[in-house]
C-alpha atoms as a PDB file:
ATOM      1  CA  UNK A   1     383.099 150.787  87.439  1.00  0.00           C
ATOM      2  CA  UNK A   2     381.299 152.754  84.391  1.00  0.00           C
ATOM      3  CA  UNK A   3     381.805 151.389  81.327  1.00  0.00           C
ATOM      4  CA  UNK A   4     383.012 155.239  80.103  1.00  0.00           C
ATOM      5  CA  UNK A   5     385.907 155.124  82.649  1.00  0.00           C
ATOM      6  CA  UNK A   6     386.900 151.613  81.574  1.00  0.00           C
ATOM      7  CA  UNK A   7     388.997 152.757  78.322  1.00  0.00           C
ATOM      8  CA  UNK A   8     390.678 155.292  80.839  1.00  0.00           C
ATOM      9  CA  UNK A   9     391.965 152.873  82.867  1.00  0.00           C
ATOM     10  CA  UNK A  10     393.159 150.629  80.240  1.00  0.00           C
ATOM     11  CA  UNK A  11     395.082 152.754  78.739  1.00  0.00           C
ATOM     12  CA  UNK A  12     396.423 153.919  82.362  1.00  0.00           C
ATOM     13  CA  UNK A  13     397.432 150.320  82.515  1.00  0.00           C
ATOM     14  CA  UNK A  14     399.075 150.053  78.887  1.00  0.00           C
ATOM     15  CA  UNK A  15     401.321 153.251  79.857  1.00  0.00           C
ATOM     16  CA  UNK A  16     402.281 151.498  82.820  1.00  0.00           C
ATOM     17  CA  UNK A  17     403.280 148.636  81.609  1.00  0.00           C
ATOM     18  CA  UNK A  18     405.432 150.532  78.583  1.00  0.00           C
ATOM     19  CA  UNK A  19     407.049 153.078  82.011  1.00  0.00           C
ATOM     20  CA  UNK A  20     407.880 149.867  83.528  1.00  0.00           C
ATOM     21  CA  UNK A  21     409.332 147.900  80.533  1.00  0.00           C
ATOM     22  CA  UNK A  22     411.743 151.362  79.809  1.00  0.00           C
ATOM     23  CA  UNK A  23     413.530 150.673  83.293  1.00  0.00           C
ATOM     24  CA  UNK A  24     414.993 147.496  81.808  1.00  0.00           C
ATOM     25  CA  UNK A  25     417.945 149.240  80.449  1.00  0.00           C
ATOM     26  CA  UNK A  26     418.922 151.284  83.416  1.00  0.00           C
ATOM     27  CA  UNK A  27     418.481 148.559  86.399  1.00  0.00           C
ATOM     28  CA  UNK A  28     420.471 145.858  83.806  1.00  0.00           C
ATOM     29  CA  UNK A  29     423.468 148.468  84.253  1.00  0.00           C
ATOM     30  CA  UNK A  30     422.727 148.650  87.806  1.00  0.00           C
ATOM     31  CA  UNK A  31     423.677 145.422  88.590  1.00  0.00           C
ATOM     32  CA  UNK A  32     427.259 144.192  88.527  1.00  0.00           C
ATOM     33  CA  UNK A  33     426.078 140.731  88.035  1.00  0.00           C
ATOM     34  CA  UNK A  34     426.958 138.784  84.555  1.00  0.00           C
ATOM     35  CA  UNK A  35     424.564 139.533  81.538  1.00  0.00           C
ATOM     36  CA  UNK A  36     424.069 135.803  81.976  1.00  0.00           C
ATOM     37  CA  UNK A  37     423.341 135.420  85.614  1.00  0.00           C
ATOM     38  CA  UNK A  38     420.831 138.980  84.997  1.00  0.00           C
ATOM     39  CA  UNK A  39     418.966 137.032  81.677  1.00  0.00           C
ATOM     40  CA  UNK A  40     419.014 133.873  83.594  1.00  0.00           C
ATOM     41  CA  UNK A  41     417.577 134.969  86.862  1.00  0.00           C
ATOM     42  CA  UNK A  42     415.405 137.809  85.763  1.00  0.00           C
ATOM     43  CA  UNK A  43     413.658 135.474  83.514  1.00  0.00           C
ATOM     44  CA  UNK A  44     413.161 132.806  86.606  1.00  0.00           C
ATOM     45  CA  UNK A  45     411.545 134.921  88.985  1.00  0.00           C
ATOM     46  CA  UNK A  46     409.337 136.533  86.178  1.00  0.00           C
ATOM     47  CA  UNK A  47     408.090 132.556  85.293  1.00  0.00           C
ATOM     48  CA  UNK A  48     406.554 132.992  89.102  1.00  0.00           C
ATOM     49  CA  UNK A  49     405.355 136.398  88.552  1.00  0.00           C
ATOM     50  CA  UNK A  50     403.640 135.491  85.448  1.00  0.00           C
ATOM     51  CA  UNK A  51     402.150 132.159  86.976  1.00  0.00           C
ATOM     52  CA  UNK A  52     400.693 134.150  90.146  1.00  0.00           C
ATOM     53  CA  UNK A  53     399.106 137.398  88.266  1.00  0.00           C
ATOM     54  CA  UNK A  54     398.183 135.804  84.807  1.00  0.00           C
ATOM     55  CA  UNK A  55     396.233 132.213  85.801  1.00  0.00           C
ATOM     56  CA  UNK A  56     395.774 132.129  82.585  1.00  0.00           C
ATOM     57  CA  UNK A  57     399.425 131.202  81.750  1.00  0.00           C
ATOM     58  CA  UNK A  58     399.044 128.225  83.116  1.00  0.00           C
ATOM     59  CA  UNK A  59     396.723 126.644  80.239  1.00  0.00           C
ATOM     60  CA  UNK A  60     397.816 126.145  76.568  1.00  0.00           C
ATOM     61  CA  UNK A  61     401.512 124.945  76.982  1.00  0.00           C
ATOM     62  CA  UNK A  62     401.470 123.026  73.483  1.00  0.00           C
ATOM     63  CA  UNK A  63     403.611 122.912  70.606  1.00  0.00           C
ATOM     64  CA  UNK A  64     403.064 126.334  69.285  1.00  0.00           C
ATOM     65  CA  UNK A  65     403.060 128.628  71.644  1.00  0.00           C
ATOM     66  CA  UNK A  66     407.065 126.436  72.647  1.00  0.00           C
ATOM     67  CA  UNK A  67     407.684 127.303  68.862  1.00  0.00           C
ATOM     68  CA  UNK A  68     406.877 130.883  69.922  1.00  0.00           C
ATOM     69  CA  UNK A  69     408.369 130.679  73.168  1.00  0.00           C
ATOM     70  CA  UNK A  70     411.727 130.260  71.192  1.00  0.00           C
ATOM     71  CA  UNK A  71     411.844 133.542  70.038  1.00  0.00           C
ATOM     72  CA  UNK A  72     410.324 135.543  73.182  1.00  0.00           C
ATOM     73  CA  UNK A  73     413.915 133.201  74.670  1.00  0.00           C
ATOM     74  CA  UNK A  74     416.128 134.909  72.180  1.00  0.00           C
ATOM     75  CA  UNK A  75     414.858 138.461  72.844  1.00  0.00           C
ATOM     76  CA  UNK A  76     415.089 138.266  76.720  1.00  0.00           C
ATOM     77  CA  UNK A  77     418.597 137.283  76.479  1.00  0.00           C
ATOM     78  CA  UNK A  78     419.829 138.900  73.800  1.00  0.00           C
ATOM     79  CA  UNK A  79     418.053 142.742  75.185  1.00  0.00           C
ATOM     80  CA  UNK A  80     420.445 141.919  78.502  1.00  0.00           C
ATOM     81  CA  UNK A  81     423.523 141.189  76.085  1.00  0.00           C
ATOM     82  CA  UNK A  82     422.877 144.072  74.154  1.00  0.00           C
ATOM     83  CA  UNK A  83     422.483 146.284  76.985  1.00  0.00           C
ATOM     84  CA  UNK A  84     425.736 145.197  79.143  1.00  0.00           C
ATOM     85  CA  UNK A  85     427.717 146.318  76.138  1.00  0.00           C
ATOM     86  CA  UNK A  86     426.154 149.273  74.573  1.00  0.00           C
ATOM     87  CA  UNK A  87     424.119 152.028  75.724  1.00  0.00           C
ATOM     88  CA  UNK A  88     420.518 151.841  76.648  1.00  0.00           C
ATOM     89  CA  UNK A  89     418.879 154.172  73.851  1.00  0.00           C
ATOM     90  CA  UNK A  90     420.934 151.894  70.809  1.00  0.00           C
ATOM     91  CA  UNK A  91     419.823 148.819  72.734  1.00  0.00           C
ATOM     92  CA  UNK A  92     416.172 149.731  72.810  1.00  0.00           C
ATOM     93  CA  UNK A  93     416.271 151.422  69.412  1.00  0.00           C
ATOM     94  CA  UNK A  94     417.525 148.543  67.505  1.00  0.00           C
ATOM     95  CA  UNK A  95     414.913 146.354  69.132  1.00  0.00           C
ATOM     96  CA  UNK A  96     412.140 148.666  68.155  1.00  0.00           C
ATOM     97  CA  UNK A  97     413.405 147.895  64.695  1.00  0.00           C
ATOM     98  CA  UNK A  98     411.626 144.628  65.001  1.00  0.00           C
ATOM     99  CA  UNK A  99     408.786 146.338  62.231  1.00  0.00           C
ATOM    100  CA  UNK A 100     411.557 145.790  59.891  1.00  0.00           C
ATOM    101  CA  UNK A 101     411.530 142.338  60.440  1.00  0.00           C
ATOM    102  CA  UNK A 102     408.015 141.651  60.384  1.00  0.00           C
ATOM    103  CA  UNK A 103     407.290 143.390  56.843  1.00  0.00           C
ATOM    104  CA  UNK A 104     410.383 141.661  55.465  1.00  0.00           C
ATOM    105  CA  UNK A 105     409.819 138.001  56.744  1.00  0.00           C
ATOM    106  CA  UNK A 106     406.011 137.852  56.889  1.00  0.00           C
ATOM    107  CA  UNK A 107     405.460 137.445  53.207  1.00  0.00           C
ATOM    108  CA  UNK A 108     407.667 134.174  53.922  1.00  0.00           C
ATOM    109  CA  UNK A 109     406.588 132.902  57.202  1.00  0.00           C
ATOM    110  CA  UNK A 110     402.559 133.956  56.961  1.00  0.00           C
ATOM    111  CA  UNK A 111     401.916 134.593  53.439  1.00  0.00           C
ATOM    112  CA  UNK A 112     401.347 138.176  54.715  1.00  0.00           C
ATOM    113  CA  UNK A 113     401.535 140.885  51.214  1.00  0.00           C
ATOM    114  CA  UNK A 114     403.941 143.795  51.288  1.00  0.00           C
ATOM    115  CA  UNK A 115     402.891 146.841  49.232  1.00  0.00           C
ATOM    116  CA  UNK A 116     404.708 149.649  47.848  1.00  0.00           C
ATOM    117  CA  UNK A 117     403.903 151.743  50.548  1.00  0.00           C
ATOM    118  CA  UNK A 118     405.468 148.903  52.951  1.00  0.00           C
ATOM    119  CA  UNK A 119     408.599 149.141  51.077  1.00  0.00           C
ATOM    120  CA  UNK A 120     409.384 152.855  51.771  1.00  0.00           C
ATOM    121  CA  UNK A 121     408.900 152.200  55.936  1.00  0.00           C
ATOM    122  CA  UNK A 122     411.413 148.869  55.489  1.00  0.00           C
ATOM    123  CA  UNK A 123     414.022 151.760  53.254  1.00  0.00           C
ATOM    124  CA  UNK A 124     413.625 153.671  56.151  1.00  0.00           C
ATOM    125  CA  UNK A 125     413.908 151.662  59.307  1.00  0.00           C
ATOM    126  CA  UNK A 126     416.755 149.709  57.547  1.00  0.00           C
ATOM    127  CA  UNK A 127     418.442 153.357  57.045  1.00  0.00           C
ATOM    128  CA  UNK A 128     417.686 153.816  60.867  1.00  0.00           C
ATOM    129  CA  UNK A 129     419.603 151.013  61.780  1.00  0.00           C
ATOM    130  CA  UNK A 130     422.441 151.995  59.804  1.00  0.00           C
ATOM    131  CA  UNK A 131     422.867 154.820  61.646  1.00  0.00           C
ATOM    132  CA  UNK A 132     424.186 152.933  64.885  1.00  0.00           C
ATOM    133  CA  UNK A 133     426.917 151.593  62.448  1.00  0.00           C
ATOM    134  CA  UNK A 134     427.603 154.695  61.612  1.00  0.00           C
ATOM    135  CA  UNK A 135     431.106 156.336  62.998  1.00  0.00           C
ATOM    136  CA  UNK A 136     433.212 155.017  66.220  1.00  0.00           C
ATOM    137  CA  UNK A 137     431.091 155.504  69.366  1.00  0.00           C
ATOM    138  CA  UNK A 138     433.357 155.881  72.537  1.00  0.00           C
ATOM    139  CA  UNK A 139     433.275 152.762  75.257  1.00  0.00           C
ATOM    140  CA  UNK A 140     432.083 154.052  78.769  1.00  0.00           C
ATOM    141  CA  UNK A 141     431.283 152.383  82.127  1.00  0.00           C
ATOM    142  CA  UNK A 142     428.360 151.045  81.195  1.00  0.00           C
ATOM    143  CA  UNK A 143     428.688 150.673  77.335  1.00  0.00           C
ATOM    144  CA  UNK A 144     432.431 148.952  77.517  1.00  0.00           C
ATOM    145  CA  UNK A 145     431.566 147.322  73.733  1.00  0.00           C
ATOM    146  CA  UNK A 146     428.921 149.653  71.539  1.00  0.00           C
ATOM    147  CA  UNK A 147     429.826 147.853  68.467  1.00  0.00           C
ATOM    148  CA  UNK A 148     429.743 144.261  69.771  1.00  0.00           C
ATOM    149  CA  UNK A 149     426.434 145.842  71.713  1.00  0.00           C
ATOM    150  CA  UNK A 150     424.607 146.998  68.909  1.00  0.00           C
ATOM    151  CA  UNK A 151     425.048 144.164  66.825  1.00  0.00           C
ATOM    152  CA  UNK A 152     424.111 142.368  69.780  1.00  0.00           C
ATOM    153  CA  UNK A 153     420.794 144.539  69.640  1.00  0.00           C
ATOM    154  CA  UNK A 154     420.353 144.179  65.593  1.00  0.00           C
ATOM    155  CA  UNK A 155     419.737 140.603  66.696  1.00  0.00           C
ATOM    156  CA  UNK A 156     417.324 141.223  69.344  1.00  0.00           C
ATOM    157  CA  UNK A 157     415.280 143.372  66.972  1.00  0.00           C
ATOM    158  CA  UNK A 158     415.351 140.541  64.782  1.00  0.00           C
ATOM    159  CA  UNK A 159     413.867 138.437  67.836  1.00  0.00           C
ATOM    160  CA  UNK A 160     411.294 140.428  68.267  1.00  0.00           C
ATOM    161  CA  UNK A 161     410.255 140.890  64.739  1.00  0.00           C
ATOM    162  CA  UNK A 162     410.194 136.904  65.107  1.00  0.00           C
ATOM    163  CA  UNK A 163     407.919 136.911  68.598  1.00  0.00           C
ATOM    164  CA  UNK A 164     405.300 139.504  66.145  1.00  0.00           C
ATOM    165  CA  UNK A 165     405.273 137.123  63.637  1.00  0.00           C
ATOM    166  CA  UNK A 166     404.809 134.078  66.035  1.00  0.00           C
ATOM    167  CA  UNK A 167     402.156 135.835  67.949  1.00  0.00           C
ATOM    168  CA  UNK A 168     400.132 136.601  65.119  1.00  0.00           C
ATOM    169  CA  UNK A 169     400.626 132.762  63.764  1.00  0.00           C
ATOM    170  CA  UNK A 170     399.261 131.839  66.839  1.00  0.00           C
ATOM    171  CA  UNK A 171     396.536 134.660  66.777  1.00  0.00           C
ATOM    172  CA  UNK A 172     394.859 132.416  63.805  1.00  0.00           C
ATOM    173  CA  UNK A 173     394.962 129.231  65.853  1.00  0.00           C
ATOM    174  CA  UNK A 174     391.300 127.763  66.418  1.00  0.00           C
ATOM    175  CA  UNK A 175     392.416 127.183  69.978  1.00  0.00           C
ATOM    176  CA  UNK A 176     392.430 129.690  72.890  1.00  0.00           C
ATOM    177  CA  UNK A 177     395.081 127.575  74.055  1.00  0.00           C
ATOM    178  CA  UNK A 178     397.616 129.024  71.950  1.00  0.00           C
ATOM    179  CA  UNK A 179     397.742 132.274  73.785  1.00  0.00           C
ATOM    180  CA  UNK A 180     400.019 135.076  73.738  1.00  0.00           C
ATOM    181  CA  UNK A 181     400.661 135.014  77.453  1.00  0.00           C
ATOM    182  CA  UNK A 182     401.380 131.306  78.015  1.00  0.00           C
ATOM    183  CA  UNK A 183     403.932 131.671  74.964  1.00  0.00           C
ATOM    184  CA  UNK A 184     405.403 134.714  77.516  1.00  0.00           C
ATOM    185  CA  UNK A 185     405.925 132.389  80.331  1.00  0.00           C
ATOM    186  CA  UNK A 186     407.340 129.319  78.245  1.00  0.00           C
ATOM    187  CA  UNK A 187     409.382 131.829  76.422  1.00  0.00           C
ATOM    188  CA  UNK A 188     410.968 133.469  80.063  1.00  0.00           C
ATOM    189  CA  UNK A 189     411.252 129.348  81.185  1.00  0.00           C
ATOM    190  CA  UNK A 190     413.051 128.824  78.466  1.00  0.00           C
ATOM    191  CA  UNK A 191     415.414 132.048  79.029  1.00  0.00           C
ATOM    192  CA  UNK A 192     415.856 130.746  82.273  1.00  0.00           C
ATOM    193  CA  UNK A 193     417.480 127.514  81.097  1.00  0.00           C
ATOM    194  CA  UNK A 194     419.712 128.337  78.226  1.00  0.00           C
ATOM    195  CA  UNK A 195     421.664 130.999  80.264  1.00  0.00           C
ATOM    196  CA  UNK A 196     421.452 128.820  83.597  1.00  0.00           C
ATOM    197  CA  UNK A 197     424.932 127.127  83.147  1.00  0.00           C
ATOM    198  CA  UNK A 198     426.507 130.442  81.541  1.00  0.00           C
ATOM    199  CA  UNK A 199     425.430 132.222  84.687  1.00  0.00           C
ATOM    200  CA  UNK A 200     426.795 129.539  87.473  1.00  0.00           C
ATOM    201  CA  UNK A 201     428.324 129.935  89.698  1.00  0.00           C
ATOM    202  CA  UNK A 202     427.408 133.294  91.572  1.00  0.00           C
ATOM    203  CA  UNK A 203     430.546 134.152  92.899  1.00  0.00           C
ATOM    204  CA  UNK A 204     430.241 137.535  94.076  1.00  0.00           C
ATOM    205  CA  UNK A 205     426.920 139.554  94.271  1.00  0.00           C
ATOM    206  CA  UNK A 206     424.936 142.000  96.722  1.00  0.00           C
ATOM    207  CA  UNK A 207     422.278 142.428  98.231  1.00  0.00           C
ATOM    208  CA  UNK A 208     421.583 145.310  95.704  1.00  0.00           C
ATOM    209  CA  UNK A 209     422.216 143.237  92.946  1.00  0.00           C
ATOM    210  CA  UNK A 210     419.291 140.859  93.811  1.00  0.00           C
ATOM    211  CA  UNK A 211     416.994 143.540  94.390  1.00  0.00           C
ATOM    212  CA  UNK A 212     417.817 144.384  91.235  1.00  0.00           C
ATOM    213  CA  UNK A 213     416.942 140.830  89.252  1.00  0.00           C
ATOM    214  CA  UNK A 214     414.019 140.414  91.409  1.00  0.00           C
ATOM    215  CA  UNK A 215     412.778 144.265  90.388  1.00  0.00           C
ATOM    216  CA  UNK A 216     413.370 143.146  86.859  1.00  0.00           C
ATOM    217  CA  UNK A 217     411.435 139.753  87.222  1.00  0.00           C
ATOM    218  CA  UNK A 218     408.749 140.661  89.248  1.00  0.00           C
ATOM    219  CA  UNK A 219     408.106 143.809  87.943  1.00  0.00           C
ATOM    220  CA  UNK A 220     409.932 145.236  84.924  1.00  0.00           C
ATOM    221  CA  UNK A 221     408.379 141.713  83.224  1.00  0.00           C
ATOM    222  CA  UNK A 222     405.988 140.145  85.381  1.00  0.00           C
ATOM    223  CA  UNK A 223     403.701 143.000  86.460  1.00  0.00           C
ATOM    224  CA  UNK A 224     404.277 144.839  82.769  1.00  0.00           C
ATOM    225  CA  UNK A 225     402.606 141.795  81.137  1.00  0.00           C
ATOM    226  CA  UNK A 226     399.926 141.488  83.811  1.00  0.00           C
ATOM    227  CA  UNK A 227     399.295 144.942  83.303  1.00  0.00           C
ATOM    228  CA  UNK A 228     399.193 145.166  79.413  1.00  0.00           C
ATOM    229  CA  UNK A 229     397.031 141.799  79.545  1.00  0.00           C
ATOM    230  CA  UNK A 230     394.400 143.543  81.263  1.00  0.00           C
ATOM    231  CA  UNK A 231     394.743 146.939  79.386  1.00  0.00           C
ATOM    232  CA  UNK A 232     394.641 145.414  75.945  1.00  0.00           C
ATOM    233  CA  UNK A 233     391.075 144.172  75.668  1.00  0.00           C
ATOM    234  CA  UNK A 234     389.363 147.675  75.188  1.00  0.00           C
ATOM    235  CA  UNK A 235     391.810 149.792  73.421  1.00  0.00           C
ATOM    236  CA  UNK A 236     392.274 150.005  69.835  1.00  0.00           C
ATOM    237  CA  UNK A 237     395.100 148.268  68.656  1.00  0.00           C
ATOM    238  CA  UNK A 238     396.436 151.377  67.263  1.00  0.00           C
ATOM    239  CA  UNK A 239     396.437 153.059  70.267  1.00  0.00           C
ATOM    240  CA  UNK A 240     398.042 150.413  72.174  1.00  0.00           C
ATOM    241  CA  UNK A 241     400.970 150.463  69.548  1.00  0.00           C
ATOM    242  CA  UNK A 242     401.423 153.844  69.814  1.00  0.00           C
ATOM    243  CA  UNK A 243     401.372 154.331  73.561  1.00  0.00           C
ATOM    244  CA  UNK A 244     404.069 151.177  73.714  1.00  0.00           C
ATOM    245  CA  UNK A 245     406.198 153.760  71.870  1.00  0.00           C
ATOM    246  CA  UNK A 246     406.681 154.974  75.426  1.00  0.00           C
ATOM    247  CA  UNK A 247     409.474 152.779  75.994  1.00  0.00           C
ATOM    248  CA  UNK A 248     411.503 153.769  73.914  1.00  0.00           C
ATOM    249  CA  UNK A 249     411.329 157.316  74.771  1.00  0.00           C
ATOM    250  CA  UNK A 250     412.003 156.624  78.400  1.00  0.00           C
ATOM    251  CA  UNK A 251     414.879 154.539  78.170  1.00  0.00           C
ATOM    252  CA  UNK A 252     417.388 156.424  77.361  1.00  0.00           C
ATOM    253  CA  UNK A 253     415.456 159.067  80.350  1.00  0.00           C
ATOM    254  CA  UNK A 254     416.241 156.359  82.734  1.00  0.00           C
ATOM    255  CA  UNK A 255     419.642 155.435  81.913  1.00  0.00           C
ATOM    256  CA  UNK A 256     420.784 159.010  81.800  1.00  0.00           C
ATOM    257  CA  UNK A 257     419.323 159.776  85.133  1.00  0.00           C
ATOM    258  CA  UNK A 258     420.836 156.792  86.795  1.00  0.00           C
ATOM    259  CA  UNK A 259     423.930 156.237  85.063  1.00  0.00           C
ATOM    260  CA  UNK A 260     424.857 159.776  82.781  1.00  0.00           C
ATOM    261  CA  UNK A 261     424.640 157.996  79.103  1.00  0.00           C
ATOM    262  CA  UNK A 262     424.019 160.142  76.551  1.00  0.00           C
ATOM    263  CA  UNK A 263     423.058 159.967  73.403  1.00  0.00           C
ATOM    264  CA  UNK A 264     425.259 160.205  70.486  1.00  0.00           C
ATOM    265  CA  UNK A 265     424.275 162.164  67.299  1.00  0.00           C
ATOM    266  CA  UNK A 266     424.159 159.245  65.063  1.00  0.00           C
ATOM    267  CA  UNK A 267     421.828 157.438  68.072  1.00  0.00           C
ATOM    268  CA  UNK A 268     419.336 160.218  67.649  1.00  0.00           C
ATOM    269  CA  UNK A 269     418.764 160.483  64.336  1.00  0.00           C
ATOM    270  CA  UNK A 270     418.414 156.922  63.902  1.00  0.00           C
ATOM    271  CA  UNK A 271     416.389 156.013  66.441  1.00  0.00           C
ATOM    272  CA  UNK A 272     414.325 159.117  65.644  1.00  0.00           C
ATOM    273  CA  UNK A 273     413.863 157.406  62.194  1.00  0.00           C
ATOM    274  CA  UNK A 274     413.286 154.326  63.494  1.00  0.00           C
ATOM    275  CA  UNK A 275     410.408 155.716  66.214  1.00  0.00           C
ATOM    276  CA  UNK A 276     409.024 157.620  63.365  1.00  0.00           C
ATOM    277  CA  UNK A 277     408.135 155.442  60.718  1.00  0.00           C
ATOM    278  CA  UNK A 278     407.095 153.256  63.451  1.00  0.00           C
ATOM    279  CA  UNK A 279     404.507 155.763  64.287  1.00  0.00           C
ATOM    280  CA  UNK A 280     403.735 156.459  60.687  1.00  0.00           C
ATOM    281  CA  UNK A 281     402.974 153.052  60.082  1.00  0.00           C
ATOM    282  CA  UNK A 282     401.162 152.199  62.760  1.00  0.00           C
ATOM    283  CA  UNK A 283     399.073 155.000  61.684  1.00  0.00           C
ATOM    284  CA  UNK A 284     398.926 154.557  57.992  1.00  0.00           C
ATOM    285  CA  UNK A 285     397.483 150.729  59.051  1.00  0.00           C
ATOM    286  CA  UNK A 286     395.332 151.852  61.177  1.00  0.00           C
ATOM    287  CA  UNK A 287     393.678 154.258  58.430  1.00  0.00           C
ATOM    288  CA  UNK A 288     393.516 151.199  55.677  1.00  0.00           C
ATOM    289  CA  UNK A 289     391.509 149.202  57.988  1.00  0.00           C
ATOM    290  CA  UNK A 290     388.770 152.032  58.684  1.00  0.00           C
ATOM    291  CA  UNK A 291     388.404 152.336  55.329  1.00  0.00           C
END
């Protein structure tokens, strides 16, 4: 391998991982299992998945990275909630919201500053979000609750900001141990176990509904992390932020080809304003640290 066609294939890897983390929405909805039994099981088999292509999950299982693992719990489950009630795109948007999070707790949590310039992106992903509040959306097949949905996926935004924040505190560890990935596979053990007795017993399923979970385990979470992993270590971190943003583009794709949702007026514009101060301040951070 030449060093020159190393970055190519990391970032091959990085938009693979983002295409396969945007068919979480759409095979969720394919399933007519419980929310539960999909968060539960989903987050099982991708503890094996993890364990087999990431050795290194196996190592640093301390105190922090459970801490952490806490969070990554609450975002599994409450993505599947979110997305058995509303539809895909509001799900994915809200959870992209996690920025919002980050710049308003991490002065708290970290001691991380907030500028003025800071302040207009939290006005304006905070506006974003208010935009899935925003008018009655009609219940469907596969969105039978929006409202109760996108609240639903207001908390797993907040998750996520949470998992950022937790990822970074253990980014400034002195110990390797507290790694990223192992705080990925506690957090999907954990996932596992608090919606374990909401999800028993299976009383009706199919085969297609298995292929499903295991699709989602091994490969919509397992294989996405092993692939970002490996994509990460030579690609600006800019650029891996920015072609993450993938996701939630190809959602909503995905759950309108397999299921017809569409996306509401009110969903675009706010996820468009979500996406693009996301982008802008990815960028904008990215420029204060060059100079």
């Amino acid at each position: 391998m030449t060093p020159s066609a190393s970055p190519s294939r990391d970032r091959a890897m990085i938009l693979a991982a983002a295409v396969l983390f945007s068919t979480g929405g759409a095979a969720v909805k394919a399933t007519s299992m419980t929310a539960w039994q999909v968060a539960s099981f989903r987050s099982a088999i991708a503890v094996i998945a993890i364990l087999i292509l990431l050795p290194a999950a196996r190592h640093g299982w301390n105190r922090r990275t459970w801490l952490v693992s806490l969070a990554y719990a609450s975002t599994m489950i409450s993505f599947v909630l979110a997305n058995k009630l509303t539809t895909a795109a509001n799900a994915i948007f809200l959870q992209t919201a996690a920025p919002l999070w980050v710049l308003l707790l991490g002065p708290k949590l970290l001691g991380e500053r907030t500028d003025r310039r800071q302040l207009v992106f939290i006005v304006l992903m905070a506006c974003g979000m208010v935009f899935f509040f925003v008018g009655a959306q009609p219940a469907s097949g596969t969105a039978p609750n929006p409202t109760a949905g996108n609240l639903v996926g207001a908390i797993c935004g907040l998750s996520y900001g949470l998992l950022i924040l937790g990822l970074r505190w253990l980014g400034r560890g002195t110990d390797n141990s507290g790694s990223a990935i192992a705080a990925v596979c506690c957090g999907n053990l954990v996932a596992a176990c608090v919606a374990l007795p909401m999800a028993l017993p299976v009383e009706s399923s199919t085969p297609i509904d298995w292929t499903v979970v295991v699709f989602l385990g091994m490969f919509q979470v397992g294989l996405a992390y092993a692939l970002l992993v490996r994509g990460v270590s030579r690609v600006p971190a800019v650029e891996v932020s920015l072609i993450l943003l993938a996701e939630p583009v190809l959602s909503p794709l995905w759950a309108w080809l397999a299921h017809g949702e569409t996306l509401t007026t009110w969903t675009m514009v706010g996820g468009a304003i979500i996406l693009g101060a996301t982008i802008v301040m990815t960028l904008t951070r990215a420029g204060k640290r060059q100079h």
